[in-house]
Protein backbone atom coordinates (compact mmCIF):
# COMPACT_ATOMS: atom_id res chain seq x y z
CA UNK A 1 10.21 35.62 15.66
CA UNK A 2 9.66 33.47 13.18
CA UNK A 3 5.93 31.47 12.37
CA UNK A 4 5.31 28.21 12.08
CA UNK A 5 3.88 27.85 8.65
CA UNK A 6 1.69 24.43 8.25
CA UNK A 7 2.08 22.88 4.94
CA UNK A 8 -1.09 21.96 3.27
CA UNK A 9 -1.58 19.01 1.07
CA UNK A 10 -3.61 19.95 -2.21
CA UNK A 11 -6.90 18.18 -3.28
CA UNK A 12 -4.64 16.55 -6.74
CA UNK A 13 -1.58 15.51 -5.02
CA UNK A 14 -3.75 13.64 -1.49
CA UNK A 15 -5.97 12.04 -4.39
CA UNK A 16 -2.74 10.67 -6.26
CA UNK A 17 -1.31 9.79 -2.86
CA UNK A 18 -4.28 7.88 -2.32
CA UNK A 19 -4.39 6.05 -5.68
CA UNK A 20 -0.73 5.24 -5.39
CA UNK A 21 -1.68 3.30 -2.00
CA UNK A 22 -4.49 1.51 -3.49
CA UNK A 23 -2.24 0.35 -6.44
CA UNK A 24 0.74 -0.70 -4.04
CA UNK A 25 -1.32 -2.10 -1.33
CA UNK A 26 -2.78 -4.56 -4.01
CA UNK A 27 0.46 -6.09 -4.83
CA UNK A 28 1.43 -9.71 -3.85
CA UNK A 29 3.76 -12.45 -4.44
CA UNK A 30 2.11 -16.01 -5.08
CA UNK A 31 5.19 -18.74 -4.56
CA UNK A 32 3.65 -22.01 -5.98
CA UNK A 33 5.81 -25.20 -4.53
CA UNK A 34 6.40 -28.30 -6.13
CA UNK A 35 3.69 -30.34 -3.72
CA UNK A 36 0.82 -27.90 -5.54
CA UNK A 37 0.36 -25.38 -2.54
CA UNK A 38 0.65 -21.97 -2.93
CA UNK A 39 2.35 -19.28 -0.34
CA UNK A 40 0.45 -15.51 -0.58
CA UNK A 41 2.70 -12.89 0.87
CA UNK A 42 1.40 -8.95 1.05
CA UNK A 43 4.59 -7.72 -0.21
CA UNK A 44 2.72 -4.30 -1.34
CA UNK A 45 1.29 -3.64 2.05
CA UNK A 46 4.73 -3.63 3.79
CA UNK A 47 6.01 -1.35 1.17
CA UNK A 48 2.79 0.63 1.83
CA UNK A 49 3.07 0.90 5.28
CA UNK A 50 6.50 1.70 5.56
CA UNK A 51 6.07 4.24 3.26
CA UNK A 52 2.91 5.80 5.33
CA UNK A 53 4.76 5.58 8.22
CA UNK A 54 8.17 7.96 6.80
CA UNK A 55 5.87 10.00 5.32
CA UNK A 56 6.22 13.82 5.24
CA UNK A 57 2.32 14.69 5.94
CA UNK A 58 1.16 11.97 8.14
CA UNK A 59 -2.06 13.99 8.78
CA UNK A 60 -4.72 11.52 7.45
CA UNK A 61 -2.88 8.13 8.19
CA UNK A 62 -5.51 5.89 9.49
CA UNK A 63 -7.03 6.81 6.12
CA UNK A 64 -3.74 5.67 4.34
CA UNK A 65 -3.84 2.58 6.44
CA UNK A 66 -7.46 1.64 5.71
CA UNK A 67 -6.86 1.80 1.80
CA UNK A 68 -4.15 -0.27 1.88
CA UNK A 69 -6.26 -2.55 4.15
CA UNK A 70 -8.96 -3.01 1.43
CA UNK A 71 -6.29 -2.86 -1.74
CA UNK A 72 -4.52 -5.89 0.09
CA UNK A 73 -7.95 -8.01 0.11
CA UNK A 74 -8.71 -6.59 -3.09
CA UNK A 75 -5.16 -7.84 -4.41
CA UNK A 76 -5.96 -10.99 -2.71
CA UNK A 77 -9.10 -12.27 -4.51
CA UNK A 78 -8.02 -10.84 -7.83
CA UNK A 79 -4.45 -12.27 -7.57
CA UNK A 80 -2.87 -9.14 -8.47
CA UNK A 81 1.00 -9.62 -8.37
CA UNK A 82 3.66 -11.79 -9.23
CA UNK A 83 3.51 -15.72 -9.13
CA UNK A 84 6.82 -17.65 -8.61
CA UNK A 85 7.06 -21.49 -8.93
CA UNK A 86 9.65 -23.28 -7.14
């Protein structure tokens, strides 16, 4: 019979997994339009979350989801991303 071996994540690779969220979850698009407002969308947090949720270890993510959480409002105030003017 065979085992059921568990993979385990290691320390450098959950860190990088976790900086790679934080970078990603940051990201938005600003689209100025021609009357002066601006449009923010969290383009980085829908590639985050789709990505947390296809994920091959998806031991730790409420974790994943709460970085991205604070990256996005991060991202937000420090208008990280790309601006496009219409």
């Amino acid at each position: 019979m065979a085992k059921n071996k568990k993979q385990k994540e290691t320390d450098g690779v959950y860190f990088l997994k976790l900086v790679l969220f934080l970078i990603v979850g940051a990201q938005w698009l600003f689209i100025k339009t021609k009357s002066g407002g601006q449009i923010p969308l969290p383009v980085g947090v829908v590639v985050g979350v789709l990505y947390a949720s296809h994920e091959h270890f998806q031991i730790d993510r409420k974790i994943e989801y709460a970085v991205l959480l604070v990256a996005m409002l991060v991202g937000f105030f420090a208008h990280i991303g790309l601006f496009y003017s219409l």
